[in-house]
Protein backbone atom coordinates (compact mmCIF):
# COMPACT_ATOMS: atom_id res chain seq x y z
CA UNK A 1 -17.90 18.71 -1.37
CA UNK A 2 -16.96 16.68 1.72
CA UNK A 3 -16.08 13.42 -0.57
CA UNK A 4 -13.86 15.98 -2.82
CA UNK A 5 -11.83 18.03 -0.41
CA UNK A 6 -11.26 14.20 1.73
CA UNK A 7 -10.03 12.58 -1.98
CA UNK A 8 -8.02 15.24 -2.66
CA UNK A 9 -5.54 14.43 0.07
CA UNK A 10 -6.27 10.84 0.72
CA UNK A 11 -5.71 9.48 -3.22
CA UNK A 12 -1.87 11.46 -3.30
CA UNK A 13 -1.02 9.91 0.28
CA UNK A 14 -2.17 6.69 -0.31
CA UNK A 15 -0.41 6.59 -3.69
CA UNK A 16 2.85 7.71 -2.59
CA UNK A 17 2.77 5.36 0.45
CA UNK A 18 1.80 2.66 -1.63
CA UNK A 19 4.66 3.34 -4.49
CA UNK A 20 6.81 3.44 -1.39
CA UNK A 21 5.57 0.46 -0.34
CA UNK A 22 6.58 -1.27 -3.66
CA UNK A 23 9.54 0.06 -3.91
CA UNK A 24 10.63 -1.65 -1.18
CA UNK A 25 9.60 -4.81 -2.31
CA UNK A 26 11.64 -4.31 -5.25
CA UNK A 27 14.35 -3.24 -3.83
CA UNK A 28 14.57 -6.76 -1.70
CA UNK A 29 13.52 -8.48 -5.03
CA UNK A 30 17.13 -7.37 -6.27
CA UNK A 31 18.92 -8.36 -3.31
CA UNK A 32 17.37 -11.33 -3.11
CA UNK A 33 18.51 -12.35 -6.64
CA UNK A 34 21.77 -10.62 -6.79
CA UNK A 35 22.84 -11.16 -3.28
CA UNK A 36 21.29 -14.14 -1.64
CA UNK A 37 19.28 -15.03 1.32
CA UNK A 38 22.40 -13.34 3.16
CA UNK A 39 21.94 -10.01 1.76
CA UNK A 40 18.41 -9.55 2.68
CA UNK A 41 19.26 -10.76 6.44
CA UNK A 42 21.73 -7.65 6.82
CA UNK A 43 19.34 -5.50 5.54
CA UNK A 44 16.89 -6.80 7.56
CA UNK A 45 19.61 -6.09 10.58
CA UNK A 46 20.56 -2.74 9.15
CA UNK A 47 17.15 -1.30 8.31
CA UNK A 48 15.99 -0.70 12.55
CA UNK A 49 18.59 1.63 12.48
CA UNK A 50 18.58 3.23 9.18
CA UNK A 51 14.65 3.88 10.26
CA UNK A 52 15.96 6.23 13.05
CA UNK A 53 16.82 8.90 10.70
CA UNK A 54 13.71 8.49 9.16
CA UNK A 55 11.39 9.16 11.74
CA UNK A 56 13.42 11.84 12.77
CA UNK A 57 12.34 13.34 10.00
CA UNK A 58 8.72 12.03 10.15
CA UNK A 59 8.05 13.60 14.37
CA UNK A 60 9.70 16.69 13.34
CA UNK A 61 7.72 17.69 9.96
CA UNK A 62 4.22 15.98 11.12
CA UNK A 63 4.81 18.04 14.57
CA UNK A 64 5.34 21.45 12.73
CA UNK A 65 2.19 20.36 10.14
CA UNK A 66 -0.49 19.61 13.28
CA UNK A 67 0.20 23.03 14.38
CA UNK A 68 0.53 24.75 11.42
CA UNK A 69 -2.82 23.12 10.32
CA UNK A 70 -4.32 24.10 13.49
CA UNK A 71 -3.03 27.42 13.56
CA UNK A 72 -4.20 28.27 10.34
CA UNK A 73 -7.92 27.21 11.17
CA UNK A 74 -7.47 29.38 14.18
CA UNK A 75 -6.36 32.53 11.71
CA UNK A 76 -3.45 32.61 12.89
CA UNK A 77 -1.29 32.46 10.00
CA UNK A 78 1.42 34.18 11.23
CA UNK A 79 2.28 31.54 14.16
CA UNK A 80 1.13 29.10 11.74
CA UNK A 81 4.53 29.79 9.72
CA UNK A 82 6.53 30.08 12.86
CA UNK A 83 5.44 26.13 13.27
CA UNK A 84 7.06 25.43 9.90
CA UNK A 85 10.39 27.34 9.89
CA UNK A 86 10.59 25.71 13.41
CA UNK A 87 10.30 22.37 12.18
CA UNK A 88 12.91 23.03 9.25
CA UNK A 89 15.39 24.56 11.75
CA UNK A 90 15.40 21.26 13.33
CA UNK A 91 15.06 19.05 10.37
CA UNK A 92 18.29 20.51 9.17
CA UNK A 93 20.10 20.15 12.76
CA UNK A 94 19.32 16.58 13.05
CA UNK A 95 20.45 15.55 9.86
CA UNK A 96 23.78 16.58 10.20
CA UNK A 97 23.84 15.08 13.37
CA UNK A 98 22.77 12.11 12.57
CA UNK A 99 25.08 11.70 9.18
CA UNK A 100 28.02 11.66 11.41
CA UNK A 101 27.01 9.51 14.53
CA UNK A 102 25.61 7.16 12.14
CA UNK A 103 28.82 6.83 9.14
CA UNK A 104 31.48 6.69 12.44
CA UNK A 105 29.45 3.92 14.45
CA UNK A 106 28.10 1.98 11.77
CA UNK A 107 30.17 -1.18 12.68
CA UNK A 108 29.16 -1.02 16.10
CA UNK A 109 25.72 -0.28 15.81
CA UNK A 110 25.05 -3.52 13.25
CA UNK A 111 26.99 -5.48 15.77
CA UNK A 112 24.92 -4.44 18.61
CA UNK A 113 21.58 -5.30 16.70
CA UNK A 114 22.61 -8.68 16.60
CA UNK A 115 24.57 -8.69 13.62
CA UNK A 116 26.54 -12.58 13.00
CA UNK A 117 29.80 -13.45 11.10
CA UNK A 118 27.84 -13.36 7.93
CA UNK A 119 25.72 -10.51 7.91
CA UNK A 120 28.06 -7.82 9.68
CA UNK A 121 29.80 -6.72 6.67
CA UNK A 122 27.32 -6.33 4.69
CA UNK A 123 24.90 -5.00 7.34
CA UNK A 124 27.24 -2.26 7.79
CA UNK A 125 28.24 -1.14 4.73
CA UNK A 126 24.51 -0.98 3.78
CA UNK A 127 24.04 1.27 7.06
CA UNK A 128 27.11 3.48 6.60
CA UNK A 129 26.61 4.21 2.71
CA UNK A 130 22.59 5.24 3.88
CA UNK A 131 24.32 7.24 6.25
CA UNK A 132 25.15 9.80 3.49
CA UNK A 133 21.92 10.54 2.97
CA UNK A 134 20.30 11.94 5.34
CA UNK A 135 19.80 15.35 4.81
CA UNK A 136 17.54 14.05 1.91
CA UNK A 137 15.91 11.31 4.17
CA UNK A 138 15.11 13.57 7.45
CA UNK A 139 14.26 16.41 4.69
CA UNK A 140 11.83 15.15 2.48
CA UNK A 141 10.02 13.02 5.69
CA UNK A 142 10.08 16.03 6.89
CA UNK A 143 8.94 18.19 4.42
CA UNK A 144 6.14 16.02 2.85
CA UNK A 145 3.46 16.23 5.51
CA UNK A 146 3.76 20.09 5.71
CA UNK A 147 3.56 20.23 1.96
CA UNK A 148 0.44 18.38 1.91
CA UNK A 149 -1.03 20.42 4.94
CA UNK A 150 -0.33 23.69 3.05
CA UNK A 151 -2.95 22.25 0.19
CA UNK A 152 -0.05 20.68 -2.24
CA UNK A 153 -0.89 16.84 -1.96
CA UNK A 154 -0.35 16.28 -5.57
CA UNK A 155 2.67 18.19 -5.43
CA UNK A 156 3.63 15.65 -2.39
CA UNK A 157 2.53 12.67 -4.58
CA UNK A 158 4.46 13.73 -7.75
CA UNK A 159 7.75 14.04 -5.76
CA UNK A 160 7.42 10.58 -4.14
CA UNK A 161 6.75 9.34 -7.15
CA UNK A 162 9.43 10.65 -9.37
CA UNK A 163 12.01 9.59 -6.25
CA UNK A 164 10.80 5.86 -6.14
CA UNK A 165 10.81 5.69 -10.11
CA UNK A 166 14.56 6.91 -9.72
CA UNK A 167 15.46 4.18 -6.96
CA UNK A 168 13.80 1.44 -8.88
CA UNK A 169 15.90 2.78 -12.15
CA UNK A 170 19.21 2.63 -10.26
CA UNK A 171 18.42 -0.43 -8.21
CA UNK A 172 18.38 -1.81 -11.29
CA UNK A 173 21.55 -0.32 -13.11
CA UNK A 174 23.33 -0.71 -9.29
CA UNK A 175 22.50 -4.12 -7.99
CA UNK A 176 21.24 -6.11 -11.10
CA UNK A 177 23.88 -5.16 -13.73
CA UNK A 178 26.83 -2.90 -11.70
CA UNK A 179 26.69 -5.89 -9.36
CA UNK A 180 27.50 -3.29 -6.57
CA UNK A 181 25.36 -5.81 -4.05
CA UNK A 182 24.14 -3.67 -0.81
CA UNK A 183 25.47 -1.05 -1.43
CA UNK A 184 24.20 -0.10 -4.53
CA UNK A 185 20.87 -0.63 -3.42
CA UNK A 186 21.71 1.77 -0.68
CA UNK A 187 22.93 4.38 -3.39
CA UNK A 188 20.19 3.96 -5.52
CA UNK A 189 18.12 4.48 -2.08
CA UNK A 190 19.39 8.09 -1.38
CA UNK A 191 19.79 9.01 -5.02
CA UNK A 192 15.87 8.58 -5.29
CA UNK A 193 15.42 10.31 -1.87
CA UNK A 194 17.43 13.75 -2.69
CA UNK A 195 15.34 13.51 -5.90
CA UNK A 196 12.17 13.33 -3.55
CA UNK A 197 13.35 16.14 -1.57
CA UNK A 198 14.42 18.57 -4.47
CA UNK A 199 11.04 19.58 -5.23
CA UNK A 200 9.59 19.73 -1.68
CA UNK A 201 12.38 22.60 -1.06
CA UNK A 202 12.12 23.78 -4.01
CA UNK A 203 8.25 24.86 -3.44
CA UNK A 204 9.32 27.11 -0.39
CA UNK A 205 11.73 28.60 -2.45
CA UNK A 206 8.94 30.34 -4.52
CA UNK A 207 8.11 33.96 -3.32
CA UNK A 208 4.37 33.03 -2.55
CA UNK A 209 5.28 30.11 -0.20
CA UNK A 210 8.67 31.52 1.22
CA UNK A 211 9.16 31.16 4.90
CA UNK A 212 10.40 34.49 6.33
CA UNK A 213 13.84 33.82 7.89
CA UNK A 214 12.94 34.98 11.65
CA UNK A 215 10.27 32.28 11.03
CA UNK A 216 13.49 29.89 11.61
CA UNK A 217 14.76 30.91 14.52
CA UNK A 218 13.72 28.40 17.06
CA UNK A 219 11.03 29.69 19.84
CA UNK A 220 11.23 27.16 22.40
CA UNK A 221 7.47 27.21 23.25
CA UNK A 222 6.90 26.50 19.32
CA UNK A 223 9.30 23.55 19.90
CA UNK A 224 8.05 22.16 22.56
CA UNK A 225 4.60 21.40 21.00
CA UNK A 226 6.59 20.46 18.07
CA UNK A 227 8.51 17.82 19.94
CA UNK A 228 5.23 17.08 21.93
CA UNK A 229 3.01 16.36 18.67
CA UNK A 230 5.86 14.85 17.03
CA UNK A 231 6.69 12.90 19.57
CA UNK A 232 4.02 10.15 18.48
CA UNK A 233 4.72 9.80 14.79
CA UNK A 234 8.30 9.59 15.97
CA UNK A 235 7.68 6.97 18.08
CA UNK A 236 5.34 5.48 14.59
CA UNK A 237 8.46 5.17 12.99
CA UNK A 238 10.93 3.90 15.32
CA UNK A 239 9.71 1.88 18.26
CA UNK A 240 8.43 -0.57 15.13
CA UNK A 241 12.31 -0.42 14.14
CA UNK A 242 13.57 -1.25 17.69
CA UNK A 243 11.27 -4.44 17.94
CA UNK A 244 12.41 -5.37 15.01
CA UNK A 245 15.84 -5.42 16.28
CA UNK A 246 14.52 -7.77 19.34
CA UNK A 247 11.98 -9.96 16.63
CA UNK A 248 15.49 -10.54 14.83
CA UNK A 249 17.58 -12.02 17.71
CA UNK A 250 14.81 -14.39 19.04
CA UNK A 251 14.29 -15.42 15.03
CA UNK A 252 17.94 -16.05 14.95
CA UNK A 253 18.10 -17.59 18.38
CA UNK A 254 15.07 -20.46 17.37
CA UNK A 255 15.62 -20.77 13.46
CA UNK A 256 18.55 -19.31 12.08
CA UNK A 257 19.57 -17.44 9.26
CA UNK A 258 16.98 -19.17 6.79
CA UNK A 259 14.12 -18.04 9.43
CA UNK A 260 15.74 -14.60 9.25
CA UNK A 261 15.24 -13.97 5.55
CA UNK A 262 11.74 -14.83 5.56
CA UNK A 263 11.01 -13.11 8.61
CA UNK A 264 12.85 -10.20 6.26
CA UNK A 265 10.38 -11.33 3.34
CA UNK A 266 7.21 -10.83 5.74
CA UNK A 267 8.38 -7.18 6.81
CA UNK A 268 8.93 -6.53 2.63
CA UNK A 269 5.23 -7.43 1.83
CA UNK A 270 3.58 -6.61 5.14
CA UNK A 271 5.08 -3.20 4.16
CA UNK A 272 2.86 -1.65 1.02
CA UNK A 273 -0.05 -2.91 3.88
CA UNK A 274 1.15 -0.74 6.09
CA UNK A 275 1.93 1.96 4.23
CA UNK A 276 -1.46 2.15 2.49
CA UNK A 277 -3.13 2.35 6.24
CA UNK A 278 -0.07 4.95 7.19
CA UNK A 279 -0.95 7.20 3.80
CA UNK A 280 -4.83 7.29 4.41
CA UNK A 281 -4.16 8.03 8.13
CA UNK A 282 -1.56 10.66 7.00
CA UNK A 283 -3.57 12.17 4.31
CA UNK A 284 -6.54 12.79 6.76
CA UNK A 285 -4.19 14.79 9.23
CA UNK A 286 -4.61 17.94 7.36
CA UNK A 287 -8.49 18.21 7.61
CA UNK A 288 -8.58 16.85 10.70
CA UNK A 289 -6.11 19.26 12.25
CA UNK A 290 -7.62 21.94 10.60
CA UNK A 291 -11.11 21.29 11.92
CA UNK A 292 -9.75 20.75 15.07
CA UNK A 293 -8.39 24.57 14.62
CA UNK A 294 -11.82 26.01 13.71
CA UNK A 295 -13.76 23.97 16.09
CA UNK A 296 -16.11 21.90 13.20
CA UNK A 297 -16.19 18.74 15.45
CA UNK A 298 -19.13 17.65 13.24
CA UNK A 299 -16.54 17.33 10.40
CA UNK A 300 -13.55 16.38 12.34
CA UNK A 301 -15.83 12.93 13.45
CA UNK A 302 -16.98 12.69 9.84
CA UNK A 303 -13.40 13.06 8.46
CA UNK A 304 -12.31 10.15 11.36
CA UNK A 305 -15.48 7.70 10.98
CA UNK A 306 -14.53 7.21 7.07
CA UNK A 307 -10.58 6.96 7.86
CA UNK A 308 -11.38 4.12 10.06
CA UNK A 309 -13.55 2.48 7.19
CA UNK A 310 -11.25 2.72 4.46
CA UNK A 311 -8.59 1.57 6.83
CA UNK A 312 -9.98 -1.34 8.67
CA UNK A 313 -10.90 -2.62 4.97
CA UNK A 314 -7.15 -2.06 3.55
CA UNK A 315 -5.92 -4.45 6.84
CA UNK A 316 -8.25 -7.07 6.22
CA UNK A 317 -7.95 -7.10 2.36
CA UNK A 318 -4.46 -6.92 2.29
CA UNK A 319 -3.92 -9.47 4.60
CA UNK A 320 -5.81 -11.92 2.67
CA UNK A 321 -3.94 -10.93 -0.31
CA UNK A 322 -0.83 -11.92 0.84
CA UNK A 323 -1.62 -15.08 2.41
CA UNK A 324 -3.46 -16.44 -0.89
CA UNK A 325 -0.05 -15.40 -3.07
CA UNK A 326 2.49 -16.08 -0.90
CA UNK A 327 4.43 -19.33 -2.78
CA UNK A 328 4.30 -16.76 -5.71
CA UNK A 329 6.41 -14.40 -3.20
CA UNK A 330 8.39 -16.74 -2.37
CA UNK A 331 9.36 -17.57 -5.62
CA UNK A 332 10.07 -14.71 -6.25
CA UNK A 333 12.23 -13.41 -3.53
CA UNK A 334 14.36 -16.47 -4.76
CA UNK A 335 13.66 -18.23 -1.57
CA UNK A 336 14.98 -21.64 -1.02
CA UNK A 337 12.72 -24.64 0.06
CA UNK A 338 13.49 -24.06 3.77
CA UNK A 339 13.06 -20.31 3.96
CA UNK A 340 9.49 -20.76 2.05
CA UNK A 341 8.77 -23.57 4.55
CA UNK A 342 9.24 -20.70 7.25
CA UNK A 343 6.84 -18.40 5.16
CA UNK A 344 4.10 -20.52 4.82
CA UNK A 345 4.10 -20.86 8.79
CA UNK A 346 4.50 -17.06 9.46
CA UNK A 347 2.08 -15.49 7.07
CA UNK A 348 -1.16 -16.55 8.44
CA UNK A 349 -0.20 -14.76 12.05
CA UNK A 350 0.61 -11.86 9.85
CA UNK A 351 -2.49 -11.96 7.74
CA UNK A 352 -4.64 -12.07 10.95
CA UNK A 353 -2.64 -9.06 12.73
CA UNK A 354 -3.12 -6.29 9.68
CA UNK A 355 -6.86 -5.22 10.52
CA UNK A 356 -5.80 -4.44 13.90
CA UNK A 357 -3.05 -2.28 12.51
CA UNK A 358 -5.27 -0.44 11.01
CA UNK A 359 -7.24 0.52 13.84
CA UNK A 360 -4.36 1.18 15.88
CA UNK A 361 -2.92 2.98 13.68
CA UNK A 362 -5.45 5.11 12.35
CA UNK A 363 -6.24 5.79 16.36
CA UNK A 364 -2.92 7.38 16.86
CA UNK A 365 -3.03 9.59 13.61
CA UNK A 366 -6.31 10.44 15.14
CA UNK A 367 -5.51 11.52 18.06
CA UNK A 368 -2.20 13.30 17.47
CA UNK A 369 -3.73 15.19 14.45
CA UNK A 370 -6.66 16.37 16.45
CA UNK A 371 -4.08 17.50 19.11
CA UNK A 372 -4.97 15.33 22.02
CA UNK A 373 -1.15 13.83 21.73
CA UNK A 374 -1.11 12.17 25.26
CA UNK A 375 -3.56 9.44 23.95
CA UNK A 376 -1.68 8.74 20.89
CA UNK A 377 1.97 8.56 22.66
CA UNK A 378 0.42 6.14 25.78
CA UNK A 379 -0.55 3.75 22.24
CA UNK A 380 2.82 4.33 20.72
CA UNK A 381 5.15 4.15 23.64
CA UNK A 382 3.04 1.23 25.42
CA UNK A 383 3.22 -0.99 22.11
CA UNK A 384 6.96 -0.29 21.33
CA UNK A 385 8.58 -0.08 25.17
CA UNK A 386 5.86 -2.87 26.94
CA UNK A 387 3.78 -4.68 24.90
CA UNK A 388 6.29 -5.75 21.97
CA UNK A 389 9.50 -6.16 23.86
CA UNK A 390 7.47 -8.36 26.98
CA UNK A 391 5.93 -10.66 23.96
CA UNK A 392 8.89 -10.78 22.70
CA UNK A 393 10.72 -12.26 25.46
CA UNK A 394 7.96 -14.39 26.72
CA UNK A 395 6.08 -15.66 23.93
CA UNK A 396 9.59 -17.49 21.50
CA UNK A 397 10.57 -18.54 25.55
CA UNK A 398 7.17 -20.74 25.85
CA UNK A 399 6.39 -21.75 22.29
CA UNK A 400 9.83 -21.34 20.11
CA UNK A 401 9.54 -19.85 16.53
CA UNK A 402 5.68 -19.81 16.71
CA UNK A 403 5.48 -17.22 19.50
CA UNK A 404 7.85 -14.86 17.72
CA UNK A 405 4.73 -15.00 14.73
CA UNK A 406 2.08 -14.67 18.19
CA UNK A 407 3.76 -11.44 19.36
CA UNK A 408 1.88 -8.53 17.22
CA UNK A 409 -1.45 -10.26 17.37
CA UNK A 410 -1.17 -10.51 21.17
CA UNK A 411 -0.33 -6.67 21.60
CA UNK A 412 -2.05 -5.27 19.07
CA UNK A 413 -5.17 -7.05 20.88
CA UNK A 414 -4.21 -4.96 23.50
CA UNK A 415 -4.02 -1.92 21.55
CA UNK A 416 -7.29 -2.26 20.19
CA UNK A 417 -8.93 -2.46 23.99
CA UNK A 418 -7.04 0.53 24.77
CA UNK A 419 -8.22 2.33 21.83
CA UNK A 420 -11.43 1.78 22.04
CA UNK A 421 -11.40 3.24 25.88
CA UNK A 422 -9.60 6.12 24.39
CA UNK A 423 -12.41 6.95 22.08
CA UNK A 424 -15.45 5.97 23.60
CA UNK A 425 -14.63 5.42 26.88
CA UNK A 426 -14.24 8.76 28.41
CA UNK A 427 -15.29 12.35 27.14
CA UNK A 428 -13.27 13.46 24.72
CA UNK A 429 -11.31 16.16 24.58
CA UNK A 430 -8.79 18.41 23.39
């Protein structure tokens, strides 16, 4: 029964992650044919910031799910649905916030991230015409993990799916035959997102999962464990982003615009990795929040030991994956002789760095989802403030382009020491 009720929400996470995952591949396999080596440098300059909004979305909706899952294997069902009209409230706030900061500072923002002659244009129109959408990208980011907490993975799942099938579709129409370059792979984008988020609102518009409306009005205790759940996933989401934005300027600093696009390349295939790890992590969250609620520590370390297995063995296979393929994704990223040169160097870092993401990262789902959120922010916020910005100045300073490929394994060595103390090296608690 155990092996059932875990499948049930790990198999519909993983596969939307994963679709996700390959979606974004395919989305730089256009630009890279359509476009050039160019176009996939501006996205790779654009996307940092276009992942804000994003894991806006993500902190708020995973926040409201922990304690609605929690709640709910306390009894109480009735605070339980305060947690997820809170989290809408806000979902709905940010996203119009963030459609007009974002649109009206576009320019500036693509400049600021180290944007050159060649890539600003295109950086920002990519940015601004995201920018439109994202009351469908903070909503359904938003919405998903509470839908899948409330016992709907499949619903979850379906929704993903039909929204990626829709941006491949137009990526296709858009960038391959419209010619529309960036931006049409930024329509097609948030045409496939509101399509992701139409069914996720349209479950809580049934009379059986309705939300009742004083449920919405924001209770600033309610919010504040919200924001303090949600502040790790956030930081999940972003502080990645914002290194990104650093990685970028010391790979354009020691090889250019050709070492750009296949850094670019790496982050496209390191992706459906990542996003595996990030779906089993994510699909665990409701049983292990739940558990957490009722007190069944015996299945809360059960539900954890066989995340970390499944995991672990994702990282390392993945990794190995990639490495053994990748003159096959060069090819076919339509990468040029030097920018597959670059690849072949880079990948191997890469390949040895993904089993450690997958304990790191399946340590700070842990941690947040069993409600012990201090652990799981000191990981987040000491990878994505310390340990990948001081790399990142100190490690391209001492060995060039090399230490720019040296920077994740050396911090998420550290994160793996820490985690481990985390876990076994004190008494846990709640």
């Amino acid at each position: 029964m155990f092996y059932k009720n875990y499948f049930k929400y790990i198999i519909p996470s993983m596969i939307s992650f994963t679709l996700t995952g390959i979606y974004s591949i395919i989305d730089g396999l256009f630009i890279g044919q359509k476009v050039g080596y160019l176009g996939l440098a501006a996205v790779g300059i654009a996307w940092p910031i276009a992942a804000v909004t994003y894991a806006i979305g993500e902190g708020l909706g995973m926040g409201g799910s922990v304690i609605s899952s929690i709640r709910r294997g306390e009894g109480k069902e009735r605070e339980s649905r305060e947690a997820i009209g809170n989290s809408m409230t806000m979902i709905l706030i940010s996203a119009v916030l963030v459609t007009i900061l974002v649109y009206n500072l576009a320019g500036t923002l693509t400049s600021l991230i180290g944007a050159d002659e060649g890539t600003h244009g295109l950086a920002t129109i990519y940015l601004r015409t995201l920018s439109l959408g994202a009351i469908a990208q903070i909503g359904y980011c938003g919405l998903l993990p509470i839908v899948r907490s409330l016992g709907h993975p499949v619903l979850a799942m379906v929704s993903v799916v039909t929204g990626c099938i829709i941006n491949i579709v137009l990526d296709w129409l858009f960038v391959w035959v419209f010619l529309w370059g960036v931006r049409g792979a930024a329509l097609a984008t948030i045409s496939g997102e509101f399509v992701t988020a139409l069914p996720l609102v349209a479950f809580f518009l049934k009379k059986e999962n309705r939300i009742p409306g004083n449920c919405f009005r924001v209770r600033p205790h309610i919010l504040k464990h919200i924001l303090r759940i949600g502040v790790s996933p956030f930081g999940l989401s972003i502080l990645p982003s914002l290194s990104i934005i650093l990685l970028n300027l010391q790979v354009v600093r020691h090889g250019g615009d050709t070492a750009l696009a296949a850094y670019s390349i790496v982050g496209y295939v390191l992706s459906i990795v990542q996003l595996m790890v990030q779906g089993v992590s994510e699909g665990a969250q409701p049983m292990l929040s739940f558990n957490t609620g009722s007190g069944d520590r015996k299945m809360v370390r059960r539900t954890a030991r066989l995340t970390y297995a499944i995991n672990l063995g994702i990282g390392l296979a993945g990794g190995l994956t990639l490495l053994f393929f990748i003159r096959t994704i060069a090819v076919l990223y339509n990468a040029g002789p030097e920018t597959t040169a670059v690849l072949l160097q880079a990948m191997p870092y890469f390949t040895l760095v993904m089993p450690l993401y997958g304990f790191s990262r399946c340590t700070v789902d842990y941690l947040y989802a069993t409600d012990r959120s201090g652990g799981a922010s000191l990981m987040v916020y000491l990878e994505g403030l310390v340990l990948m910005p001081g790399f990142a100045l100190l490690l391209p300073s001492l060995l060039g382009l090399k230490g720019v490929w040296l920077v994740a394994i050396f911090a998420q060595t550290i994160l793996l020491t820490l985690g481990l103390y985390l876990l076994f090296g004190r008494k846990s608690g709640r």
